[in-house]
PDB file of N, CA and C in Angstrom:
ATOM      1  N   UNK A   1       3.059  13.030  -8.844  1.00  0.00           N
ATOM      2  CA  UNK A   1       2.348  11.922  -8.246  1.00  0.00           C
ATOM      3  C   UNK A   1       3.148  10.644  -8.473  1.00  0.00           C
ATOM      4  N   UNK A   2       3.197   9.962  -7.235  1.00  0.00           N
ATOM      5  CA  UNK A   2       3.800   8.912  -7.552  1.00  0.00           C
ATOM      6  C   UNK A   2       2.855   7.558  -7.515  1.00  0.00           C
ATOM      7  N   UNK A   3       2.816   6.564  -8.131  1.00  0.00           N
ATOM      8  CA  UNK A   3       2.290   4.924  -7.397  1.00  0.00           C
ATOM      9  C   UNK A   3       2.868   4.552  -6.479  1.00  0.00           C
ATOM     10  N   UNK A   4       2.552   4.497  -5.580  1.00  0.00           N
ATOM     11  CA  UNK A   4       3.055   3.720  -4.273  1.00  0.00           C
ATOM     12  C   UNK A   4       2.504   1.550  -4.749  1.00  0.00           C
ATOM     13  N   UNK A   5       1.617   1.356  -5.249  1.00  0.00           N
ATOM     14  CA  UNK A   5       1.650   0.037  -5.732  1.00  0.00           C
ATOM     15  C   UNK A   5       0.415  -0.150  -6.205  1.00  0.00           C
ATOM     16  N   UNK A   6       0.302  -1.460  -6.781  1.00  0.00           N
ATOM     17  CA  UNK A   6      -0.821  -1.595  -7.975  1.00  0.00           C
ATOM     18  C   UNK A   6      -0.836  -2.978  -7.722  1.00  0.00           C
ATOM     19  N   UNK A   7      -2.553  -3.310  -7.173  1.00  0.00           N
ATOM     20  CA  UNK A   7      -2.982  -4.362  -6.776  1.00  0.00           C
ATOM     21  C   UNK A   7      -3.660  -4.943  -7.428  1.00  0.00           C
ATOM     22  N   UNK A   8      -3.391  -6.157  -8.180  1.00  0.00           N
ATOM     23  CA  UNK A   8      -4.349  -7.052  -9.226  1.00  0.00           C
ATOM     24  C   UNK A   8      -5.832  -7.210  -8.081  1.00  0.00           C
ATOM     25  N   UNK A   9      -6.689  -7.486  -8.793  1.00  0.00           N
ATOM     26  CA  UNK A   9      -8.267  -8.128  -7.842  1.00  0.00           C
ATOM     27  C   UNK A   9      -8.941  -8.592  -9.204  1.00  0.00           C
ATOM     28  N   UNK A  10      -9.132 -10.284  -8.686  1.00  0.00           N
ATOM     29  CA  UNK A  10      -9.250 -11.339  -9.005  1.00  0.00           C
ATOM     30  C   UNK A  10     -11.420 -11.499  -8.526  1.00  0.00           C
ATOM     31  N   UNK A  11     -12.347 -12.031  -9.890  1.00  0.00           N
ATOM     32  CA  UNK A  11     -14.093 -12.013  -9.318  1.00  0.00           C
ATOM     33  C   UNK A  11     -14.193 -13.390  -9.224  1.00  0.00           C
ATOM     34  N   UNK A  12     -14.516 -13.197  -8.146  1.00  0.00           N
ATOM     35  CA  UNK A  12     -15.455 -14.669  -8.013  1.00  0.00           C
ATOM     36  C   UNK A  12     -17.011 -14.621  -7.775  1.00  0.00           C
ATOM     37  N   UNK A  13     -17.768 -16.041  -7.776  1.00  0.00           N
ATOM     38  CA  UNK A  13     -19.145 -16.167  -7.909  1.00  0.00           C
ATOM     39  C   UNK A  13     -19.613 -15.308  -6.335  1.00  0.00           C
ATOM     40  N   UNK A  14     -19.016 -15.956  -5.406  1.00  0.00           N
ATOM     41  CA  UNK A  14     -20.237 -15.910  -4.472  1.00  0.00           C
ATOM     42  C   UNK A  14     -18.922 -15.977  -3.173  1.00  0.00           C
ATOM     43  N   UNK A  15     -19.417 -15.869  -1.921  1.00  0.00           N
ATOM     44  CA  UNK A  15     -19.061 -16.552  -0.597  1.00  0.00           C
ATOM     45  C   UNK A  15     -18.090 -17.340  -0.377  1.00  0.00           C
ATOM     46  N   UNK A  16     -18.370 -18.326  -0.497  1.00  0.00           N
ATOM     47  CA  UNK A  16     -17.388 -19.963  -0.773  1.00  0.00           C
ATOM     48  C   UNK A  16     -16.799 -19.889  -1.570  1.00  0.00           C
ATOM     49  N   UNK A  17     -17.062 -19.387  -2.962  1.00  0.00           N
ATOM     50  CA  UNK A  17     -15.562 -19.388  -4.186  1.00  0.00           C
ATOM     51  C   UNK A  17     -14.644 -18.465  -3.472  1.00  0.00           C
ATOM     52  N   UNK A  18     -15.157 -17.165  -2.327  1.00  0.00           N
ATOM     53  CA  UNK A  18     -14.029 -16.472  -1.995  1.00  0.00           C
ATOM     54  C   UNK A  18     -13.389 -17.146  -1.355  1.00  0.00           C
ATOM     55  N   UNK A  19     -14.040 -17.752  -0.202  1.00  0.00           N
ATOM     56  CA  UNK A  19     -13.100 -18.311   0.720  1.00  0.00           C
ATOM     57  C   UNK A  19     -12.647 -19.682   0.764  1.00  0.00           C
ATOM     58  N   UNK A  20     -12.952 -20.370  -0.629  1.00  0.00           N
ATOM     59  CA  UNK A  20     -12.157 -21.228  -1.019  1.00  0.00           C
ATOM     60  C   UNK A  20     -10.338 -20.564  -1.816  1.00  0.00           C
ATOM     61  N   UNK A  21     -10.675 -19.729  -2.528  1.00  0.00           N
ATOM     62  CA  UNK A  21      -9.734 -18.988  -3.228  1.00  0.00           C
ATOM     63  C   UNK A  21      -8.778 -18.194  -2.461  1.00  0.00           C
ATOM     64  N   UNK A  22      -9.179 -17.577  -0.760  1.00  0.00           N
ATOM     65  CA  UNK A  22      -8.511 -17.465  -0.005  1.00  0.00           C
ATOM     66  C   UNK A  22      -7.721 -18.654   0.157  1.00  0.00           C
ATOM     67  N   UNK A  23      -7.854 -19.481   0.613  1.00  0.00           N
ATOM     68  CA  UNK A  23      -7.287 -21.129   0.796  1.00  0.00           C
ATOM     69  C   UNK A  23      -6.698 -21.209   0.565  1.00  0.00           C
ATOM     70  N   UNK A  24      -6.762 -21.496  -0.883  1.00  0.00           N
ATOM     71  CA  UNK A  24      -5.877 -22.136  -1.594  1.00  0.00           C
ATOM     72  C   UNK A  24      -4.289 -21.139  -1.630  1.00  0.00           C
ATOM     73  N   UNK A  25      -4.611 -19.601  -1.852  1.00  0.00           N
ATOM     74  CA  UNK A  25      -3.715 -18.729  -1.869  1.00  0.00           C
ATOM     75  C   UNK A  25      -2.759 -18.851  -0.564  1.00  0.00           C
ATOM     76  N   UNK A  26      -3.364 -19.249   0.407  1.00  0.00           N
ATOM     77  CA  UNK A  26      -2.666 -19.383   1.941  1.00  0.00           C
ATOM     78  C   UNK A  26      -1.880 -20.431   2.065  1.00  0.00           C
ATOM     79  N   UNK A  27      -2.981 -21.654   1.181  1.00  0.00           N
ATOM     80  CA  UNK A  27      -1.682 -22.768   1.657  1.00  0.00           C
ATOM     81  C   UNK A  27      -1.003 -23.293   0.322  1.00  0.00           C
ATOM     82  N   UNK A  28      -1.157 -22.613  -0.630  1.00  0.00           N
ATOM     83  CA  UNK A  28       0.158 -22.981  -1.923  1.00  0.00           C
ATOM     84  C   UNK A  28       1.345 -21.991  -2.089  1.00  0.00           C
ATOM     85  N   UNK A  29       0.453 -20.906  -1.719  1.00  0.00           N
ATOM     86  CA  UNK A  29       1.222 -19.534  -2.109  1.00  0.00           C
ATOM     87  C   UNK A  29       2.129 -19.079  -0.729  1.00  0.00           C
ATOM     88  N   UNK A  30       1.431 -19.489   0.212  1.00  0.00           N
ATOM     89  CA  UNK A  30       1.771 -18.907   1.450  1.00  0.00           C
ATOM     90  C   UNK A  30       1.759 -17.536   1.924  1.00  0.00           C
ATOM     91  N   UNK A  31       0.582 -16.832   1.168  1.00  0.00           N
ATOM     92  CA  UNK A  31       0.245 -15.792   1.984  1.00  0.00           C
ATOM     93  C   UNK A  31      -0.885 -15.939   2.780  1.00  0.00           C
ATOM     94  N   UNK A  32      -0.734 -14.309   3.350  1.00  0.00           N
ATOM     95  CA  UNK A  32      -1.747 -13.925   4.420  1.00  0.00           C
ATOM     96  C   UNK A  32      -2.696 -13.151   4.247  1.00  0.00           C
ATOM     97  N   UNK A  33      -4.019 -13.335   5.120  1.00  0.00           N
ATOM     98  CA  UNK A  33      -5.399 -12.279   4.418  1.00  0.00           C
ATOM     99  C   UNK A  33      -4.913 -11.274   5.338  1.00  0.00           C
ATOM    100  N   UNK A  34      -4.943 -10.249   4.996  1.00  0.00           N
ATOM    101  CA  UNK A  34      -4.676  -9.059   5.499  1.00  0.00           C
ATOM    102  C   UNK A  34      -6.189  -7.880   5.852  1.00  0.00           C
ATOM    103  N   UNK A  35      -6.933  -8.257   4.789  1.00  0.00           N
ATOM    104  CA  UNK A  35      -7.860  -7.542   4.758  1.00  0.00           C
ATOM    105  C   UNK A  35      -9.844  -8.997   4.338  1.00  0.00           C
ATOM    106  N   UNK A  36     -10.201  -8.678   4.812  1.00  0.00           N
ATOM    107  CA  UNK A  36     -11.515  -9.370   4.799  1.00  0.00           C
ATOM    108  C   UNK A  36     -12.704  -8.594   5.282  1.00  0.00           C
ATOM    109  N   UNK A  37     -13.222  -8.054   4.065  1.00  0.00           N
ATOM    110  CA  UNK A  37     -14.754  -7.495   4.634  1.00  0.00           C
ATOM    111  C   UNK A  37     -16.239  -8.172   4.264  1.00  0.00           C
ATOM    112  N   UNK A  38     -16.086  -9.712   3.798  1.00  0.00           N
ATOM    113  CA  UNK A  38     -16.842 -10.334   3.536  1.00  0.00           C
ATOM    114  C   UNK A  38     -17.476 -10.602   2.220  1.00  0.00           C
ATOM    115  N   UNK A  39     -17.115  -9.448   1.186  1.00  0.00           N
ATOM    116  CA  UNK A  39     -17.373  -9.175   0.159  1.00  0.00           C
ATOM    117  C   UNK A  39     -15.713  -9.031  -0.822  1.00  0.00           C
ATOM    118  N   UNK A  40     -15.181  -8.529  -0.406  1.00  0.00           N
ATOM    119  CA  UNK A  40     -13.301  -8.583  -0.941  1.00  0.00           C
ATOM    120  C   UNK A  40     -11.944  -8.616   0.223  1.00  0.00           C
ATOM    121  N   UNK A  41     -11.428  -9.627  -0.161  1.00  0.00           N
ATOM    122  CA  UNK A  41     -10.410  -9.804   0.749  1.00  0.00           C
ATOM    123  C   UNK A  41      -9.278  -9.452   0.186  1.00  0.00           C
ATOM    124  N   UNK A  42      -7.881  -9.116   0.654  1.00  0.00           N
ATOM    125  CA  UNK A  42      -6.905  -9.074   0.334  1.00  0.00           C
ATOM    126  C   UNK A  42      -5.509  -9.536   0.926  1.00  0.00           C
ATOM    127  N   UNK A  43      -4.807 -10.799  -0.003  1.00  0.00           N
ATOM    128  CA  UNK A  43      -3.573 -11.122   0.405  1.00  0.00           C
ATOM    129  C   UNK A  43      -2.283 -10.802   0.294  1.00  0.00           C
ATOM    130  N   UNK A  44      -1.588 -10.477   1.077  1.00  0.00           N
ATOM    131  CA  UNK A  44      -0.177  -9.947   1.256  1.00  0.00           C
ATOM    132  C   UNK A  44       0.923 -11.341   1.601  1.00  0.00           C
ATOM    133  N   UNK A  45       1.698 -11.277   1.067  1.00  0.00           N
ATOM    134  CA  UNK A  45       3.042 -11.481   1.113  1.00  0.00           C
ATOM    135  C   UNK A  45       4.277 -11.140   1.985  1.00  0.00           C
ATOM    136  N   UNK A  46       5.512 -10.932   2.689  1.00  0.00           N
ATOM    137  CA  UNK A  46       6.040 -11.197   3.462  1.00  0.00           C
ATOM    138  C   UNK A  46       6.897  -9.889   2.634  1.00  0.00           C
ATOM    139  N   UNK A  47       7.009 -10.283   1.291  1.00  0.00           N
ATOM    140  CA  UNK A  47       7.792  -9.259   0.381  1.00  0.00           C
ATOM    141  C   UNK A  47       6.745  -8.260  -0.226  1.00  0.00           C
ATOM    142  N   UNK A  48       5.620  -8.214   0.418  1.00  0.00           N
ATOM    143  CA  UNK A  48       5.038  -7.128  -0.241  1.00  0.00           C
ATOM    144  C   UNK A  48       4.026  -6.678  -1.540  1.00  0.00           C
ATOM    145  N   UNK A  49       4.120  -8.556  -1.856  1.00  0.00           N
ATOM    146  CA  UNK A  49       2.535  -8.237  -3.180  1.00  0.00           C
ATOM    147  C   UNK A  49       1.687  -8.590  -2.499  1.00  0.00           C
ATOM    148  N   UNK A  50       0.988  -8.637  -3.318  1.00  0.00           N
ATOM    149  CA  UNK A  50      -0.570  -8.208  -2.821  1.00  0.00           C
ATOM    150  C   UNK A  50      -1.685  -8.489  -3.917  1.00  0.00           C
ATOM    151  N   UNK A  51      -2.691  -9.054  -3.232  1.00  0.00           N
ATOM    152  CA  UNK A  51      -3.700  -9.452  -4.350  1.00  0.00           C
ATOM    153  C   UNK A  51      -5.175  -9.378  -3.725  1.00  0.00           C
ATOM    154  N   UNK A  52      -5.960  -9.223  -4.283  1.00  0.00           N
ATOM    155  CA  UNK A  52      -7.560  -8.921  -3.853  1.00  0.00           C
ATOM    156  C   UNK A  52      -8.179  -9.911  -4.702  1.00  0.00           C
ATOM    157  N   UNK A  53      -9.193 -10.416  -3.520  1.00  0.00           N
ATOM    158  CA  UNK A  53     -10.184 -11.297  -4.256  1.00  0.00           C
ATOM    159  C   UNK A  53     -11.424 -10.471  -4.054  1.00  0.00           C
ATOM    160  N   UNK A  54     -12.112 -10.074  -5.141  1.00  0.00           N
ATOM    161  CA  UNK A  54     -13.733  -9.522  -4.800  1.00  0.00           C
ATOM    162  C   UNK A  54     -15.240 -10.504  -5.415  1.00  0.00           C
ATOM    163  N   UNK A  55     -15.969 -10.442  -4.700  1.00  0.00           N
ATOM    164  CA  UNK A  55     -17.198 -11.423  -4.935  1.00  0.00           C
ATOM    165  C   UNK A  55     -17.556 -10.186  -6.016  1.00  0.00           C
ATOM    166  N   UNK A  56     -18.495 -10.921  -7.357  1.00  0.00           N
ATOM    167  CA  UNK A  56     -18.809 -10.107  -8.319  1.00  0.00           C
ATOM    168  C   UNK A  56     -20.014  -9.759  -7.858  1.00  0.00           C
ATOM    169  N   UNK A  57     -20.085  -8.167  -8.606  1.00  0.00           N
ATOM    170  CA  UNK A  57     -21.600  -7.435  -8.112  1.00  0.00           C
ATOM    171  C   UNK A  57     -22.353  -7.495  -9.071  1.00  0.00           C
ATOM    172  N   UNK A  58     -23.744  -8.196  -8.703  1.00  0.00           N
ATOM    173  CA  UNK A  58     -24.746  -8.375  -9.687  1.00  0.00           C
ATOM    174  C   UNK A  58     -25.431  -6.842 -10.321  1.00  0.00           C
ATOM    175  N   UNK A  59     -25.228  -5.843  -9.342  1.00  0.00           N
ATOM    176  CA  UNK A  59     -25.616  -4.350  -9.506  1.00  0.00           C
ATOM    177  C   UNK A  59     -24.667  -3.400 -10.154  1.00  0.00           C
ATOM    178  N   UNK A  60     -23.774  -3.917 -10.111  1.00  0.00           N
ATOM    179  CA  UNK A  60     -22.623  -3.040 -10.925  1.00  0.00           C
ATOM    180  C   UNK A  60     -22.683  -3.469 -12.379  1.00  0.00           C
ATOM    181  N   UNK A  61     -22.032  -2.418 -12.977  1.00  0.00           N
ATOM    182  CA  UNK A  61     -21.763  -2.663 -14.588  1.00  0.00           C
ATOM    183  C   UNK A  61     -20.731  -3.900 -14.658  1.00  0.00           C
ATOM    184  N   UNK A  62     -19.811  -3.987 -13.999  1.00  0.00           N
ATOM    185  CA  UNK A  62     -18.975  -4.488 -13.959  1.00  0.00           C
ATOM    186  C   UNK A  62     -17.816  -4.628 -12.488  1.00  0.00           C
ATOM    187  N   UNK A  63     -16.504  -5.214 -12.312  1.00  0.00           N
ATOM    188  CA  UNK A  63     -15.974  -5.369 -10.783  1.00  0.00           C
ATOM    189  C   UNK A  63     -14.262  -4.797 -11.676  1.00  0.00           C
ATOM    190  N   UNK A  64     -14.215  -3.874 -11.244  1.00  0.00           N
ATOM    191  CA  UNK A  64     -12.525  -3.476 -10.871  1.00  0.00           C
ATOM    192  C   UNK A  64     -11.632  -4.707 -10.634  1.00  0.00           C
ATOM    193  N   UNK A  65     -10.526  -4.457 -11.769  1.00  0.00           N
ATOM    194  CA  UNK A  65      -9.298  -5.755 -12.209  1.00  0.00           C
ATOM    195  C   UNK A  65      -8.431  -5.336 -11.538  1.00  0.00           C
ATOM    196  N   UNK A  66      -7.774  -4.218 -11.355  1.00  0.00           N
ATOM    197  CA  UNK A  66      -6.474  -3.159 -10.545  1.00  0.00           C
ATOM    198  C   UNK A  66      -6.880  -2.234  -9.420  1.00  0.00           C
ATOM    199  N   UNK A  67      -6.354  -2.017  -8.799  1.00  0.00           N
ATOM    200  CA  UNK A  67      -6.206  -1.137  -7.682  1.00  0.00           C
ATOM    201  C   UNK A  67      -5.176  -0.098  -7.698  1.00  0.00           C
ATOM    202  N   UNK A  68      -5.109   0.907  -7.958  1.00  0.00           N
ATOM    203  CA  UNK A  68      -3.717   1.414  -7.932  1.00  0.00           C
ATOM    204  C   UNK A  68      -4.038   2.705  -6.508  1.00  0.00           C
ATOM    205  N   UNK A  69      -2.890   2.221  -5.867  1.00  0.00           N
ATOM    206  CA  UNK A  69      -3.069   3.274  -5.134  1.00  0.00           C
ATOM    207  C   UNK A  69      -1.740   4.442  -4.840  1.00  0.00           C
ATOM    208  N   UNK A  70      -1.943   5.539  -5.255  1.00  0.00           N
ATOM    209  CA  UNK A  70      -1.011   6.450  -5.425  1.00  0.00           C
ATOM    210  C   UNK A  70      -0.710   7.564  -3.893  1.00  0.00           C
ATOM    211  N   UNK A  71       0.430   8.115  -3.561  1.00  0.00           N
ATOM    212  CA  UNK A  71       1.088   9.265  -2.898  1.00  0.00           C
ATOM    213  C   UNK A  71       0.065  10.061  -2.916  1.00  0.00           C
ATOM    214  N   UNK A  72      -0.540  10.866  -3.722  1.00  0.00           N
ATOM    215  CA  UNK A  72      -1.083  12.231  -3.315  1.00  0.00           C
ATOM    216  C   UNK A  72      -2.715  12.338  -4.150  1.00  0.00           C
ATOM    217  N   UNK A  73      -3.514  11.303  -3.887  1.00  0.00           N
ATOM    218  CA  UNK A  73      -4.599  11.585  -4.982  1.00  0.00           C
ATOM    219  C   UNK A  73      -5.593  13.133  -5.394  1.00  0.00           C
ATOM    220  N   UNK A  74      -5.061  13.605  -4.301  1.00  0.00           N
ATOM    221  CA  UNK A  74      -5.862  15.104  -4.567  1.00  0.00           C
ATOM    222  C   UNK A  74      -5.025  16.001  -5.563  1.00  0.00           C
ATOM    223  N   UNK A  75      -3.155  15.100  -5.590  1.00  0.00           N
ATOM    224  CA  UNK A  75      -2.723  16.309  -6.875  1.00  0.00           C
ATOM    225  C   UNK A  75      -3.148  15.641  -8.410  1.00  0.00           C
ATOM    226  N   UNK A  76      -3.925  14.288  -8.393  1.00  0.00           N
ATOM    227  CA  UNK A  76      -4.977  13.797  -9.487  1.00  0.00           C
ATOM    228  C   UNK A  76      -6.457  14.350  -9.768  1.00  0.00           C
ATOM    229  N   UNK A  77      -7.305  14.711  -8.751  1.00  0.00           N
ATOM    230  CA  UNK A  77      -8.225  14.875  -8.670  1.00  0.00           C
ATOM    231  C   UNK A  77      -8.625  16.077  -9.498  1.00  0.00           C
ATOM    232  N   UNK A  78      -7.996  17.582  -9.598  1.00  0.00           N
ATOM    233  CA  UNK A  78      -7.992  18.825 -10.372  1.00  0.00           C
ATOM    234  C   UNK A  78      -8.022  18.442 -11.550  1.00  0.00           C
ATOM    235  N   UNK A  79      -7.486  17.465 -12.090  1.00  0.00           N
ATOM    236  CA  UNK A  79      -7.045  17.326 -13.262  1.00  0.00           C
ATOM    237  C   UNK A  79      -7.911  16.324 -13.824  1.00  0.00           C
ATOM    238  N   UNK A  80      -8.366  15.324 -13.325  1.00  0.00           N
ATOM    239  CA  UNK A  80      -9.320  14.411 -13.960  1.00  0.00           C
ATOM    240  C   UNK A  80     -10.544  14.352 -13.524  1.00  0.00           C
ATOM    241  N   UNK A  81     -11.199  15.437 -12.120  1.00  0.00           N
ATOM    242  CA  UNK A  81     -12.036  14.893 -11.745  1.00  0.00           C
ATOM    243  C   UNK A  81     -13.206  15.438 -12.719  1.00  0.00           C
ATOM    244  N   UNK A  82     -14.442  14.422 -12.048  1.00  0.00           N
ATOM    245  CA  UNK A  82     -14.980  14.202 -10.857  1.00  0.00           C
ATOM    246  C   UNK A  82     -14.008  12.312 -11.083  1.00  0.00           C
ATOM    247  N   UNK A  83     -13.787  12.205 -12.855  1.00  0.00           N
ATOM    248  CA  UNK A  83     -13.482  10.254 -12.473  1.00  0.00           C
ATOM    249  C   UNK A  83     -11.720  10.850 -12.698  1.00  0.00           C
ATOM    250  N   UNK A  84     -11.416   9.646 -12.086  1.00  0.00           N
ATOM    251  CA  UNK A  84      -9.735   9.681 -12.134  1.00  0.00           C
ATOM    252  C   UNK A  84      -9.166   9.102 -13.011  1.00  0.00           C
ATOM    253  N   UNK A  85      -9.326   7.724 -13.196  1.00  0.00           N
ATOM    254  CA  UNK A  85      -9.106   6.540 -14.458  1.00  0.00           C
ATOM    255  C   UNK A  85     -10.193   5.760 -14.191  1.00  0.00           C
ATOM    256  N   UNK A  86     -10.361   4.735 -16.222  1.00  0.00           N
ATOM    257  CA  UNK A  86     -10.668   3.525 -16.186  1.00  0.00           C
ATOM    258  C   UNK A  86     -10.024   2.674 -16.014  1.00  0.00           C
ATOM    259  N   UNK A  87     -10.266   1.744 -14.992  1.00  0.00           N
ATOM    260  CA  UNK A  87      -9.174   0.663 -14.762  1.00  0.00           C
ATOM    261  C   UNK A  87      -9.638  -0.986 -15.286  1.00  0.00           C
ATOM    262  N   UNK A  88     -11.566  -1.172 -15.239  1.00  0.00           N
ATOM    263  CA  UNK A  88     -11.857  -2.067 -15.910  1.00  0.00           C
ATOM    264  C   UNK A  88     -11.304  -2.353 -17.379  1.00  0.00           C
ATOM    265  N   UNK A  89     -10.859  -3.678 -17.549  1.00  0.00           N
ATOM    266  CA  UNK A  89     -10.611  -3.938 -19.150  1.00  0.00           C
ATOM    267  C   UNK A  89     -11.714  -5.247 -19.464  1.00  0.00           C
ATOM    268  N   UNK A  90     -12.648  -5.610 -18.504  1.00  0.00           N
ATOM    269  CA  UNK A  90     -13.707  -6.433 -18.687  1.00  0.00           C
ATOM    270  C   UNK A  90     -14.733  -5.482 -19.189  1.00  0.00           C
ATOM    271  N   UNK A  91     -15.066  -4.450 -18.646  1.00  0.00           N
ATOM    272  CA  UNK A  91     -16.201  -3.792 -18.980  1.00  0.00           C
ATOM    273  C   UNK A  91     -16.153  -1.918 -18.885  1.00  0.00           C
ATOM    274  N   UNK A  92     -17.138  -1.315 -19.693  1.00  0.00           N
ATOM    275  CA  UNK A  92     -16.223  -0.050 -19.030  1.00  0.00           C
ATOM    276  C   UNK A  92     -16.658   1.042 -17.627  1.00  0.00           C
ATOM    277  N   UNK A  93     -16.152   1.077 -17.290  1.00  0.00           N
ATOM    278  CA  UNK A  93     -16.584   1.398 -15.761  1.00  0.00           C
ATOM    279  C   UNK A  93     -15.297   2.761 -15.189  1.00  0.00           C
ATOM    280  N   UNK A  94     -16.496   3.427 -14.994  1.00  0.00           N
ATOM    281  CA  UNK A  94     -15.029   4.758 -14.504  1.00  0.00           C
ATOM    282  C   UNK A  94     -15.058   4.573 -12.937  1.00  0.00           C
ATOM    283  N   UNK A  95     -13.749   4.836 -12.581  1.00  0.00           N
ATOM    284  CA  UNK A  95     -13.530   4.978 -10.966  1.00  0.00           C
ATOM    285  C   UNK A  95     -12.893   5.922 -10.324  1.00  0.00           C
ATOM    286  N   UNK A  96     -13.734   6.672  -9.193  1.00  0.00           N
ATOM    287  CA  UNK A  96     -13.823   7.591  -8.750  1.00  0.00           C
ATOM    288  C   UNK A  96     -13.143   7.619  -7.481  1.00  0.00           C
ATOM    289  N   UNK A  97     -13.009   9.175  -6.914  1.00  0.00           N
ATOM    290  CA  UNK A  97     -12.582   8.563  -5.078  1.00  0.00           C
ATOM    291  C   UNK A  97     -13.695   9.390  -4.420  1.00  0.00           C
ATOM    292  N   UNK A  98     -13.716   8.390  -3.560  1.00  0.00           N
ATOM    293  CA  UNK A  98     -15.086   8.940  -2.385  1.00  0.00           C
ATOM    294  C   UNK A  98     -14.405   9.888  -1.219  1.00  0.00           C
ATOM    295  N   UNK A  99     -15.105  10.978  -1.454  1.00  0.00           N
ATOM    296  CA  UNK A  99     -14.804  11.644  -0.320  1.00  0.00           C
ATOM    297  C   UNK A  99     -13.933  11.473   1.278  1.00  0.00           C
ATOM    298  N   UNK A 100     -12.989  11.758   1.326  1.00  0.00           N
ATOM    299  CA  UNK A 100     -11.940  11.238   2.992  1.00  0.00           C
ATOM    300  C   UNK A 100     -10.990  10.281   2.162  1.00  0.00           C
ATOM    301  N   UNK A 101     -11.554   9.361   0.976  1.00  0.00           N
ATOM    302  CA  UNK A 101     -10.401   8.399   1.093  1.00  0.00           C
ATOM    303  C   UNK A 101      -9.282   8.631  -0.012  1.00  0.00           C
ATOM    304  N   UNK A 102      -8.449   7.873   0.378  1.00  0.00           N
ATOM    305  CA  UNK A 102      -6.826   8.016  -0.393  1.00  0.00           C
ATOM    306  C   UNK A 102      -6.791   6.482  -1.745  1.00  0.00           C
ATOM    307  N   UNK A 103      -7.682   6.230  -1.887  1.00  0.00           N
ATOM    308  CA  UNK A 103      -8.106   5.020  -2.865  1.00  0.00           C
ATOM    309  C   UNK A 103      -9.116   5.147  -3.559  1.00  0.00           C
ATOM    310  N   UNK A 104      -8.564   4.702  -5.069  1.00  0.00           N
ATOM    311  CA  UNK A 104      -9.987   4.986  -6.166  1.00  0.00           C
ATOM    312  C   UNK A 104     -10.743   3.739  -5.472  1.00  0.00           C
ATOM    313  N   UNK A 105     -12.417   3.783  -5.861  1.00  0.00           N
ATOM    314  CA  UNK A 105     -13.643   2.948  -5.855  1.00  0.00           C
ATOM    315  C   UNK A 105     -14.120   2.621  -7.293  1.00  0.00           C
ATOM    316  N   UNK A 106     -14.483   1.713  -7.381  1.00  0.00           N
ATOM    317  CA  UNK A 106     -15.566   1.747  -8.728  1.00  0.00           C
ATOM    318  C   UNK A 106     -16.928   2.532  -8.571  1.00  0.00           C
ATOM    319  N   UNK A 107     -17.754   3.617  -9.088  1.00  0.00           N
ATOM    320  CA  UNK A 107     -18.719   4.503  -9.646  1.00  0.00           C
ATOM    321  C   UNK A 107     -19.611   3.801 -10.262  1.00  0.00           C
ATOM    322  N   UNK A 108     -20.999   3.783 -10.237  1.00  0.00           N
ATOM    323  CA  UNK A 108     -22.033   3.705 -11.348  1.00  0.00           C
ATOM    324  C   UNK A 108     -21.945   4.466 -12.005  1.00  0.00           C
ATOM    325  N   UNK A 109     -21.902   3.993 -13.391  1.00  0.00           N
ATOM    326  CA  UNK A 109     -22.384   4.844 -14.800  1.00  0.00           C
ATOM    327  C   UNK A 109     -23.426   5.581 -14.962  1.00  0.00           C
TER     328      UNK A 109
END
């Protein structure tokens, strides 16, 4: 198995802290939102980093710090499932992959 790359994700309060924090990332940093589902966005770079902003979940234990997304997650899955890794270091929270996809999620405890 390889990492193909490993995406920091950054919590904010609410709405407006996201899309203030988008902002600012666009016009200091000079990246681009690549991804926006209203709840976590993610900015890319020209060279290829990458960063996620996620609004914090009042229902969760806690919100996922990393993203890692790897080559082949099903030759992970035999071996660790049903969870793959903990990736929270705020709180502890195991993360799982949902069925079809090629990316861990954060799980309820």
């Amino acid at each position: 198995m390889k990492i193909k790359r490993i995406v920091p994700i950054t919590t904010v309060s609410n709405r407006e802290e996201l899309e203030q924090t988008l902002q600012q990332h666009v016009e200091v940093l000079g990246m681009e939102v690549v991804m926006d589902h209203g709840w976590i966005a993610t900015l890319a770079d020209a060279h290829g980093h990458q960063l996620s902003i996620m609004m914090k979940d009042s229902t969760a234990p806690g919100n996922p710090d990393t993203s890692v997304f790897v080559d082949d997650v099903h030759h992970v899955m035999p071996v660790h499932a049903p969870w793959v890794w903990t990736l929270s270091t705020r709180s502890p929270m195991k993360t799982g992959v949902r069925p079809g996809s090629s990316t861990a999620t954060p799980l309820a405890l």
